[in-house]
C-alpha atoms as a PDB file:
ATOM      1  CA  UNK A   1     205.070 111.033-163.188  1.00  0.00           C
ATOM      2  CA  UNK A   2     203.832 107.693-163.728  1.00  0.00           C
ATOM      3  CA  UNK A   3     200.865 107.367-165.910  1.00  0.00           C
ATOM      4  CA  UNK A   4     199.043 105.219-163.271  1.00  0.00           C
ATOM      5  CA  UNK A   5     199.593 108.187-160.856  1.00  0.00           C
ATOM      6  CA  UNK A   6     198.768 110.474-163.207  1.00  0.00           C
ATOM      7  CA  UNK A   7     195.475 109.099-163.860  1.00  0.00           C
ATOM      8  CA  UNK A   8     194.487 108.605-160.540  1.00  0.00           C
ATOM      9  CA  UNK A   9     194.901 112.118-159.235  1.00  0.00           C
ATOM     10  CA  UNK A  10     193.167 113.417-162.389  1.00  0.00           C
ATOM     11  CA  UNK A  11     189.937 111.025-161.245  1.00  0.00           C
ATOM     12  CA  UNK A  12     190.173 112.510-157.121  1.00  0.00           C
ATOM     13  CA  UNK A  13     190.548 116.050-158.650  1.00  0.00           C
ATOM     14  CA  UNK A  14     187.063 117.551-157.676  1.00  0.00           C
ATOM     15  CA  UNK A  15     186.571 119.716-160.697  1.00  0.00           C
ATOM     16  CA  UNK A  16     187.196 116.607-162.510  1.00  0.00           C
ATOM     17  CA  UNK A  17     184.850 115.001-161.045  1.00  0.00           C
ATOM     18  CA  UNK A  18     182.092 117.461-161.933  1.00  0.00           C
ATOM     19  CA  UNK A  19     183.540 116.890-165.666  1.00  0.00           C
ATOM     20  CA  UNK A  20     183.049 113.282-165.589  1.00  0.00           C
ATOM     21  CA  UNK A  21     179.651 113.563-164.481  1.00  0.00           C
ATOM     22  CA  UNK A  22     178.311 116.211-166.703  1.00  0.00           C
ATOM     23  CA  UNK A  23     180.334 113.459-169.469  1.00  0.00           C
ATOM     24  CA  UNK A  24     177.845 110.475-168.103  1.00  0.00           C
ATOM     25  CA  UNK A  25     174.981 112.705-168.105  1.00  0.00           C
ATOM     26  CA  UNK A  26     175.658 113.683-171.813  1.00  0.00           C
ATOM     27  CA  UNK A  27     176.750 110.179-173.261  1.00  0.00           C
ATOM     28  CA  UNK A  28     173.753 108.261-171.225  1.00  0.00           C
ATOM     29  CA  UNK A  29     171.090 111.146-173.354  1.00  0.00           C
ATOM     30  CA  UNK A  30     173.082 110.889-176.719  1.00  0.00           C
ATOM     31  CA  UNK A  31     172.158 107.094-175.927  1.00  0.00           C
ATOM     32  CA  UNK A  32     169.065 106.962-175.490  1.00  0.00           C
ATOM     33  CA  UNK A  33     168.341 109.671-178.007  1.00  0.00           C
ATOM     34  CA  UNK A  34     170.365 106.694-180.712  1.00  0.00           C
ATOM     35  CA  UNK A  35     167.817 104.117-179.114  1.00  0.00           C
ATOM     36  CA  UNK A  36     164.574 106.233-179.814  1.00  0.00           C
ATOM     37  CA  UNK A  37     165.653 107.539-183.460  1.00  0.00           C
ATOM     38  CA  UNK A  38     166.168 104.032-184.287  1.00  0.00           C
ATOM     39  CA  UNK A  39     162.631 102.633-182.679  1.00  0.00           C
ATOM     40  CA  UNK A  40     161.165 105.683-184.291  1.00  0.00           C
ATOM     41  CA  UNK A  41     163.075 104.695-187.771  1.00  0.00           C
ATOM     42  CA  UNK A  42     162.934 100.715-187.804  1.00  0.00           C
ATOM     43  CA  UNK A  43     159.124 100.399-186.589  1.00  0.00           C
ATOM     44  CA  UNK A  44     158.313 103.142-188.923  1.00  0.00           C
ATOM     45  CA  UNK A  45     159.866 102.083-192.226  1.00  0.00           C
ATOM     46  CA  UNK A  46     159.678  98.476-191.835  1.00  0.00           C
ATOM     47  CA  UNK A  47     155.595  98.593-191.496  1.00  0.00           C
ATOM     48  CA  UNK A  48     155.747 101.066-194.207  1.00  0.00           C
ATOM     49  CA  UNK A  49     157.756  98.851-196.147  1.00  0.00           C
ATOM     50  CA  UNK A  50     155.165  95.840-195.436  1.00  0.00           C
ATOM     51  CA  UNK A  51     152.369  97.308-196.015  1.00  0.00           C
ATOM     52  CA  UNK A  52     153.502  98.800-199.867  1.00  0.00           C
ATOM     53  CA  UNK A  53     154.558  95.563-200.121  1.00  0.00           C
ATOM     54  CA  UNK A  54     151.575  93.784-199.689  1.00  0.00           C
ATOM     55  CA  UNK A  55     150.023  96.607-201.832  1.00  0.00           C
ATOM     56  CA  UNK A  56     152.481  96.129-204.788  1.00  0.00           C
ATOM     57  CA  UNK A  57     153.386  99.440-204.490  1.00  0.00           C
ATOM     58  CA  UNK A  58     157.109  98.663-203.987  1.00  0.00           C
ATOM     59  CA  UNK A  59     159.155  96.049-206.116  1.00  0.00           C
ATOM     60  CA  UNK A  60     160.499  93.388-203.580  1.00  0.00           C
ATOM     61  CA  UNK A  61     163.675  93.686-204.595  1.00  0.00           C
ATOM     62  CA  UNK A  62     163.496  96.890-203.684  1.00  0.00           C
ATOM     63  CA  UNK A  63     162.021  96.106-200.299  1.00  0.00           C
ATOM     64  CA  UNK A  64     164.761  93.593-199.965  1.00  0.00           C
ATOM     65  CA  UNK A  65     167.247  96.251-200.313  1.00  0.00           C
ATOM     66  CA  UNK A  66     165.603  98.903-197.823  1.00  0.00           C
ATOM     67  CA  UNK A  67     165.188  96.204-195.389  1.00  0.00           C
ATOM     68  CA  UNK A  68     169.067  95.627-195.252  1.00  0.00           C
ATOM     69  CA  UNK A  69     169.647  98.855-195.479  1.00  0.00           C
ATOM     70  CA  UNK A  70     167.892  99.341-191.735  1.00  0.00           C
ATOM     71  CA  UNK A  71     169.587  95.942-190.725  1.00  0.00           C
ATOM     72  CA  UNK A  72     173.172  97.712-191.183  1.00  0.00           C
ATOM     73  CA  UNK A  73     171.772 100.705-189.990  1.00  0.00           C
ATOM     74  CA  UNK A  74     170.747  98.673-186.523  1.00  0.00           C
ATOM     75  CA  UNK A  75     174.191  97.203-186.541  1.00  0.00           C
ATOM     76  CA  UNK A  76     175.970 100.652-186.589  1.00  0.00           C
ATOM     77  CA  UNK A  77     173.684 102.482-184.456  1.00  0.00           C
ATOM     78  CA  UNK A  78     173.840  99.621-182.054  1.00  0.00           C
ATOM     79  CA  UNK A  79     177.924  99.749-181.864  1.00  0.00           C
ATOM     80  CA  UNK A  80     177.895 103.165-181.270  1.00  0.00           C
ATOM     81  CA  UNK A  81     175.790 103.022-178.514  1.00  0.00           C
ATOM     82  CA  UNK A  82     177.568 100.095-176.919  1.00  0.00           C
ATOM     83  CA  UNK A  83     180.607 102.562-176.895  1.00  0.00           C
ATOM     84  CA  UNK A  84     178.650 105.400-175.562  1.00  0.00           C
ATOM     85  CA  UNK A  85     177.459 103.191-172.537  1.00  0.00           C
ATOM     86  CA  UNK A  86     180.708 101.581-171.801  1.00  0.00           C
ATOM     87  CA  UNK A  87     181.939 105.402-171.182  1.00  0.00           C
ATOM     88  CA  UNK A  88     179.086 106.023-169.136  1.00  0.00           C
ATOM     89  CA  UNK A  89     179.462 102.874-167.411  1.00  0.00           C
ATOM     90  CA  UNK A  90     183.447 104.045-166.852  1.00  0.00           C
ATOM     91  CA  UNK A  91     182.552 107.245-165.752  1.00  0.00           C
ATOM     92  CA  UNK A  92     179.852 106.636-162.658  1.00  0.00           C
ATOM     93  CA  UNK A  93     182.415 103.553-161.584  1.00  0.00           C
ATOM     94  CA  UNK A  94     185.282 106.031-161.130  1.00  0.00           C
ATOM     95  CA  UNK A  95     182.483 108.597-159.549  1.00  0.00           C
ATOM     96  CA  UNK A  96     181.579 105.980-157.447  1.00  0.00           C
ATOM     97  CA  UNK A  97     183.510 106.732-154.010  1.00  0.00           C
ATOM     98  CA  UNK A  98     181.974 104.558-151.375  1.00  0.00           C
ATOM     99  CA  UNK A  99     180.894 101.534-152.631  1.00  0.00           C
ATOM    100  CA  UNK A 100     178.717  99.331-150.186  1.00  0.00           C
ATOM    101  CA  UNK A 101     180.618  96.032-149.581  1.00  0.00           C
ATOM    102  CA  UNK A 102     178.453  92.543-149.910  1.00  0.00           C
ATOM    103  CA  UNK A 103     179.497  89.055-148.672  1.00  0.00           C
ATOM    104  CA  UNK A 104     179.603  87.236-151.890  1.00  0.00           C
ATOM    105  CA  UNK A 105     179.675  83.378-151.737  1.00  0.00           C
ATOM    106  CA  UNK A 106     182.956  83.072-154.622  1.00  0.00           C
ATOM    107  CA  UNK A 107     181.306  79.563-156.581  1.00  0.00           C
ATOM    108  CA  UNK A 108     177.865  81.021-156.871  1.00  0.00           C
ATOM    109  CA  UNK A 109     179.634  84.573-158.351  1.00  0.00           C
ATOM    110  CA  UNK A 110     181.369  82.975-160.867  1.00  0.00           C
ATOM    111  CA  UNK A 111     178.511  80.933-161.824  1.00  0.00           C
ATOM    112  CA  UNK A 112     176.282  83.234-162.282  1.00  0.00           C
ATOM    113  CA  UNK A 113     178.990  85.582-164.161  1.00  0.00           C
ATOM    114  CA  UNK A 114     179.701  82.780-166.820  1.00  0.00           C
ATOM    115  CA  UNK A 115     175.899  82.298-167.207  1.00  0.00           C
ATOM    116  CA  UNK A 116     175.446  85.985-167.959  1.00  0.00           C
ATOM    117  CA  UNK A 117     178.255  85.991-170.199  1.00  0.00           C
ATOM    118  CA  UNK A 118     177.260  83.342-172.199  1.00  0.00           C
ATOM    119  CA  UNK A 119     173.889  84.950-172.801  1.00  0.00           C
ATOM    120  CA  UNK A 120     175.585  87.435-174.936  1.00  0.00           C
ATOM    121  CA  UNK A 121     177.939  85.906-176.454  1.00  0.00           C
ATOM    122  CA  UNK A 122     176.092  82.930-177.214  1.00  0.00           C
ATOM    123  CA  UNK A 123     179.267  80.338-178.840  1.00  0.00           C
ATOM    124  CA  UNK A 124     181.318  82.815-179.665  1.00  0.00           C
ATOM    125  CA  UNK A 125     183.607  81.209-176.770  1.00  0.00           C
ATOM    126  CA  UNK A 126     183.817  78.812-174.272  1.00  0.00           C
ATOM    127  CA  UNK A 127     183.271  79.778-170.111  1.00  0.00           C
ATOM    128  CA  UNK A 128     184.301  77.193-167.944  1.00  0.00           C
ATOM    129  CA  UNK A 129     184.573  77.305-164.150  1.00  0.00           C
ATOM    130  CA  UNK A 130     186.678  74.941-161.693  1.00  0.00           C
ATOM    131  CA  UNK A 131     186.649  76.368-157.985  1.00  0.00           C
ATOM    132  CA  UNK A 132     189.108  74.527-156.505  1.00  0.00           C
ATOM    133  CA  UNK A 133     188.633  76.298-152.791  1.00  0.00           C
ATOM    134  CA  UNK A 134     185.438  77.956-152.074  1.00  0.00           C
ATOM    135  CA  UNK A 135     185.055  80.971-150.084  1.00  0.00           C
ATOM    136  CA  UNK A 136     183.566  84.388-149.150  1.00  0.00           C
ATOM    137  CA  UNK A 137     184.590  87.620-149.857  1.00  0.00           C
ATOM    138  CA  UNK A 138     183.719  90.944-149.762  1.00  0.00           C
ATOM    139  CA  UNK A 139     183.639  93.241-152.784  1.00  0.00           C
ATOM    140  CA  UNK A 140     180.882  95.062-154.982  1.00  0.00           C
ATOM    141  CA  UNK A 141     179.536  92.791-157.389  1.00  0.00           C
ATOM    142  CA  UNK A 142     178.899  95.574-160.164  1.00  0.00           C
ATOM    143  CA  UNK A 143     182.906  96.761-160.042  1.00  0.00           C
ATOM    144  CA  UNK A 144     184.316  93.329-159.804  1.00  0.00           C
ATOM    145  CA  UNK A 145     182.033  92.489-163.197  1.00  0.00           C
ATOM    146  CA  UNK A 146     183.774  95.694-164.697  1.00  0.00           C
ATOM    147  CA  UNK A 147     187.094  94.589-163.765  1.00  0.00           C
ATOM    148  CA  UNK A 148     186.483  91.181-165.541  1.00  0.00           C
ATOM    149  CA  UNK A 149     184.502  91.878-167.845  1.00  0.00           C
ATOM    150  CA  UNK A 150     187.290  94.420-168.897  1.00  0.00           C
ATOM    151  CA  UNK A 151     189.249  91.777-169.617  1.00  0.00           C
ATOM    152  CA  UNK A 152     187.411  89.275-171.866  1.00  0.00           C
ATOM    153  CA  UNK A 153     186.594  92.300-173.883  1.00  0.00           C
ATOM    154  CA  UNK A 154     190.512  92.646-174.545  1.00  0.00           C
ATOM    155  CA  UNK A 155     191.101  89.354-174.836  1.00  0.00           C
ATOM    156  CA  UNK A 156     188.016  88.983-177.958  1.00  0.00           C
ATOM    157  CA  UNK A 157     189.770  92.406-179.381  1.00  0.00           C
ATOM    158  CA  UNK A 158     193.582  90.589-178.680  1.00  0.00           C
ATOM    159  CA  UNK A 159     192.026  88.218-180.564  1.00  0.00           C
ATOM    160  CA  UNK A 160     190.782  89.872-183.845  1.00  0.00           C
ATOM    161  CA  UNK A 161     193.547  92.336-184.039  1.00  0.00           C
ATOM    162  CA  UNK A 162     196.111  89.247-184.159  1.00  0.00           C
ATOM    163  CA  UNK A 163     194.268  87.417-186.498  1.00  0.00           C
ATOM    164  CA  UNK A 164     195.360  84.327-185.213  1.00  0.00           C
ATOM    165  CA  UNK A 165     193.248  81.417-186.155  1.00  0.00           C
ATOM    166  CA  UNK A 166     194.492  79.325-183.011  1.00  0.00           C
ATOM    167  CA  UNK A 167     193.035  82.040-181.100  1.00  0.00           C
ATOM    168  CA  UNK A 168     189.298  81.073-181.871  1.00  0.00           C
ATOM    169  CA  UNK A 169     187.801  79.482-179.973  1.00  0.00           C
ATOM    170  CA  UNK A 170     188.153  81.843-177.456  1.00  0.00           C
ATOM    171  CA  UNK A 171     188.019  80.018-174.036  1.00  0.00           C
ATOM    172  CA  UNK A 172     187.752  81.281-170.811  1.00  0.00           C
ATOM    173  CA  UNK A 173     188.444  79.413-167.161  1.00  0.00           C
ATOM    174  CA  UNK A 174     187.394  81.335-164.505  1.00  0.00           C
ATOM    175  CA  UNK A 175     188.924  79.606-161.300  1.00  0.00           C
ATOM    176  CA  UNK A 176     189.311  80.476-157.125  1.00  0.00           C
ATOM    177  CA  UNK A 177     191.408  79.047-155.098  1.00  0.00           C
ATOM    178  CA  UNK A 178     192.673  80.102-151.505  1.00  0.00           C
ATOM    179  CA  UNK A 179     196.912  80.528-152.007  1.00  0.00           C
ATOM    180  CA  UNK A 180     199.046  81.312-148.774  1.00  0.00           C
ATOM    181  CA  UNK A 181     195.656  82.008-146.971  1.00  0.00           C
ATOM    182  CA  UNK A 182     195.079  84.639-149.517  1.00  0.00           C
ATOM    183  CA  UNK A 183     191.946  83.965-151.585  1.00  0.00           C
ATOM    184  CA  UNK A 184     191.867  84.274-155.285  1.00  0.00           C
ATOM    185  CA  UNK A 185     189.907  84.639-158.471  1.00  0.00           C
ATOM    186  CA  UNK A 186     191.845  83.549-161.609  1.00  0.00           C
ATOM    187  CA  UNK A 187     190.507  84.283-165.486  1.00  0.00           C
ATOM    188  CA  UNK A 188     192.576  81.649-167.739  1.00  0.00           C
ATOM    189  CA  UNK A 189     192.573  82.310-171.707  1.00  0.00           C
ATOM    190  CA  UNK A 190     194.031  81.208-174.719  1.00  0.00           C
ATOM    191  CA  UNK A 191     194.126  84.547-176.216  1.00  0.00           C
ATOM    192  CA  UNK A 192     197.729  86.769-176.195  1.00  0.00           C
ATOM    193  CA  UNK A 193     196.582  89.825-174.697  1.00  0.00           C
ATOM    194  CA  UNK A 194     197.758  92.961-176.485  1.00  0.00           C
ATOM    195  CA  UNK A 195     197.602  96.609-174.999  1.00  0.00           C
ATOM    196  CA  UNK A 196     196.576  99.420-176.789  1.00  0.00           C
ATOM    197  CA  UNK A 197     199.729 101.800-177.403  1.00  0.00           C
ATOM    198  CA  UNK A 198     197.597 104.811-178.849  1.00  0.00           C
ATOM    199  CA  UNK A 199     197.566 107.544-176.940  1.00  0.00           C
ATOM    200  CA  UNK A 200     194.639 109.497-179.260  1.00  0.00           C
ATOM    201  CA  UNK A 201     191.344 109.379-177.211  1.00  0.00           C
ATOM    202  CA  UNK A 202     189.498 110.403-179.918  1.00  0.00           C
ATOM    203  CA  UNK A 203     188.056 107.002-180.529  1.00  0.00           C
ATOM    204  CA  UNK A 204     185.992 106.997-177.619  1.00  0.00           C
ATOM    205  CA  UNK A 205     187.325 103.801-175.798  1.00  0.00           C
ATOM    206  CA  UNK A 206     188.696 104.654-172.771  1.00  0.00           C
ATOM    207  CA  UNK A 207     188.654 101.063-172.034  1.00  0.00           C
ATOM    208  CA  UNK A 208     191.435 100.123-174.223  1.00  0.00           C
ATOM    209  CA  UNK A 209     193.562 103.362-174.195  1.00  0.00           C
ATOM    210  CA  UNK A 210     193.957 103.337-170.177  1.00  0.00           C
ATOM    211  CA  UNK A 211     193.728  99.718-169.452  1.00  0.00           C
ATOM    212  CA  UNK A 212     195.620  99.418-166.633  1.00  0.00           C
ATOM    213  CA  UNK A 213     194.454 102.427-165.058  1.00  0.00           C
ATOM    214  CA  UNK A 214     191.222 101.807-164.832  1.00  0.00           C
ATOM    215  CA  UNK A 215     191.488  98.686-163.854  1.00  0.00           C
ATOM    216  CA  UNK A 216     193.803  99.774-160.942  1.00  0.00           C
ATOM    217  CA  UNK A 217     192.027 102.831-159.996  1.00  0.00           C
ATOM    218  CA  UNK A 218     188.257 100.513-159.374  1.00  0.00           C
ATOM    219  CA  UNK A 219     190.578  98.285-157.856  1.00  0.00           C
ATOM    220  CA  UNK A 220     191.581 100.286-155.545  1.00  0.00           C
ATOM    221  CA  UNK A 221     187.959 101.380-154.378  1.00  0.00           C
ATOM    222  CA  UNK A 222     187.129  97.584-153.843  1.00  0.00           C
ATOM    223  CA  UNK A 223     191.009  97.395-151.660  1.00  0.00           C
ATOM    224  CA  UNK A 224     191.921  94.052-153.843  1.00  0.00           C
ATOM    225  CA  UNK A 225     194.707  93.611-156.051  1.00  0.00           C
ATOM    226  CA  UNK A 226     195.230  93.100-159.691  1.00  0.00           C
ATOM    227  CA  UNK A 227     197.757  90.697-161.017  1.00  0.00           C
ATOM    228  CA  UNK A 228     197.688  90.984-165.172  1.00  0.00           C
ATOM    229  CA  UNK A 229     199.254  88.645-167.587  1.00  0.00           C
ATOM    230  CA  UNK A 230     199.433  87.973-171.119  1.00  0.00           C
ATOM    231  CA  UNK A 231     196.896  85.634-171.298  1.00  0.00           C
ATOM    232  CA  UNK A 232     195.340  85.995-167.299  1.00  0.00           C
ATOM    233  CA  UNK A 233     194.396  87.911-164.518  1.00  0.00           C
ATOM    234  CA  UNK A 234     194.754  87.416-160.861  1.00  0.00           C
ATOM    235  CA  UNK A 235     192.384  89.438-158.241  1.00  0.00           C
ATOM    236  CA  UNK A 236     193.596  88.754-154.802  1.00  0.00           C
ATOM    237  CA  UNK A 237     191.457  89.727-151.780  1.00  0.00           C
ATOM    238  CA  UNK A 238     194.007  90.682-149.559  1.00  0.00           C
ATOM    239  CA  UNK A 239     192.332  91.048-145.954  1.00  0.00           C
ATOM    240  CA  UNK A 240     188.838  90.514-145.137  1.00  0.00           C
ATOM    241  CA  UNK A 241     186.715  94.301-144.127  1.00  0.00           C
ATOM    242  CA  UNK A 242     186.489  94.406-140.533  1.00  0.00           C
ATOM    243  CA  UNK A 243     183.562  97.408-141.991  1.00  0.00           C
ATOM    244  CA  UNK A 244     180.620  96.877-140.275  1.00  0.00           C
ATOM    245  CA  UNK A 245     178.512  98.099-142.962  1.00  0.00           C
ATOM    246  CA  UNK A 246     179.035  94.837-145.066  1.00  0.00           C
ATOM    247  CA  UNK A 247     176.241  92.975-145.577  1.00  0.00           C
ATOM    248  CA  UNK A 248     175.416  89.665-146.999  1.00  0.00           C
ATOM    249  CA  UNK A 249     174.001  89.925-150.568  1.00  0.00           C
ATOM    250  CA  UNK A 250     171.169  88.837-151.924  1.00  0.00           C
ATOM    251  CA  UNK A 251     171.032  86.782-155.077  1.00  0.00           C
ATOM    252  CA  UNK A 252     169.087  88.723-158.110  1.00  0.00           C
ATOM    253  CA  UNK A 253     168.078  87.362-161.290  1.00  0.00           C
ATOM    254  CA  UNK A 254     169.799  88.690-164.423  1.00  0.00           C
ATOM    255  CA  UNK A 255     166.542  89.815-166.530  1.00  0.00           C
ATOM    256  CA  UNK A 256     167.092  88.144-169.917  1.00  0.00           C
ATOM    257  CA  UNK A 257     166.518  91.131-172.206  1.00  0.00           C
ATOM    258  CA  UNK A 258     168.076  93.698-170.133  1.00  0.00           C
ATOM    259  CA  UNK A 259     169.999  95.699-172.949  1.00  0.00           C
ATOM    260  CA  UNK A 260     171.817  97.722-170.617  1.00  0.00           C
ATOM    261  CA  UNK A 261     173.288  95.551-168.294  1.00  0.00           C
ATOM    262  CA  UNK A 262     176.657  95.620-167.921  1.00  0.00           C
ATOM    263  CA  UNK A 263     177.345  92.446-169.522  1.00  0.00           C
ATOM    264  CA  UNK A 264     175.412  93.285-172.728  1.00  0.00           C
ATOM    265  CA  UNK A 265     177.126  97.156-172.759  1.00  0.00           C
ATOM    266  CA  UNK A 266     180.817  95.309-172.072  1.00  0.00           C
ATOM    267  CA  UNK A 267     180.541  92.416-174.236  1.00  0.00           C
ATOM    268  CA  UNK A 268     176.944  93.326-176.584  1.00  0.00           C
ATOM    269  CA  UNK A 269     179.405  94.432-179.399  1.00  0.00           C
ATOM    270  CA  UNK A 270     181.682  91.890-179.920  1.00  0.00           C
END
């Protein structure tokens, strides 16, 4: 059976189901319990660490060394986490069976996804974005970002794996355009992208083992279709929703130190 298949009636199996939630449930608390030890352990130490300072009572250099100590300890901490959300964030978007359908305006979505990429990434890579037609569709915002999102991330790991200096910069063009009446949303790099051939989940990506599944199987919810490359990826919105439940969505602001938005759990680690 093909793998695609295969994954796809594993996620509609209802006992599965069940699994996959009880799986969010655990990784969100295992989370948040990383996130308190370390608040707990950082503001802690580090005021500790000040205040014996001040009295003399530790040697800076020694201070110096404790202090990086909880700096690499942040950094670990911090990546695990990242991976723990992004399964979390995988599991409720395969859970999630109806999403509600938005009119989204395609220049002001891209936009606004470049902006909140580049507010975690910072210049790790260029985001640029030409709309050659503009246009509305219908999807769910938070899927679509998964989708895409899923795909810079592979493009930034592509990237390291290869070590390929001509691969850094990494630059991005996110583009729409309406082809054969059909509209489109195009993401442009200059990375190769390579898939992961592992087939040993015990690394906790899920992301990079089934790639193409996931991406199919949220694709499938939203009714667009994928079109991967080596180095870009077409999303075609076949036929507009004739769904009367669609409704037009409202803009909301990204809030700037959101830590678990879906941009900083996709993209936070890179």
């Amino acid at each position: 059976m093909e793998k695609n298949t295969e994954f796809m009636n594993f996620c509609n199996n209802e006992y599965a189901k069940k699994l996959l939630k009880s799986f969010s449930s655990i990784v969100n608390y295992a989370e948040a319990f990383f996130k308190s030890s370390d608040d707990i352990l950082n503001e802690k130490l580090r005021a500790n660490l000040k205040n014996n300072s001040n009295d003399n009572n530790i040697p800076t250099n020694n201070s110096v060394v404790c202090i990086k100590a909880l700096d690499d300890h942040a950094n670990i901490s911090g990546h695990a986490r990242c991976i723990l959300l992004r399964i979390a964030l995988l599991c409720d978007a395969i859970l999630n069976e109806n999403p509600v359908l938005h009119q989204i305006c395609v220049s002001s979505y891209l936009k606004n996804f470049a902006s909140n990429c580049k507010r975690i990434l910072g210049n790790k890579c260029e985001i640029n974005v030409v709309c050659k037609n503009d246009f509305i569709f219908s999807s769910f915002r938070e899927l679509l970002d998964i989708i895409i999102l899923h795909f810079i991330r592979k493009a930034y790991i592509s990237a390291a794996d290869s070590k390929d200096e001509l691969a850094f910069p990494i630059k991005f063009d996110l583009s729409a355009c309406i082809i054969n009446e059909i509209p489109e949303i195009t993401i442009d790099t200059n990375v190769q992208i390579q898939d992961s051939q592992s087939d040993n989940i015990d690394i906790m990506d899920f992301f990079s083992i089934f790639s193409k599944e996931i991406t199919e199987t949220i694709a499938d919810k939203l009714g667009i279709k994928t079109e991967p490359g080596t180095k870009h990826l077409t999303i075609k919105f076949l036929a507009a929703s004739a769904d009367n439940n669609i409704i037009v969505e409202q803009s909301k602001k990204q809030l700037i130190n959101d830590g678990n938005s879906r941009f900083s759990i996709m993209l936070g680690d890179l």
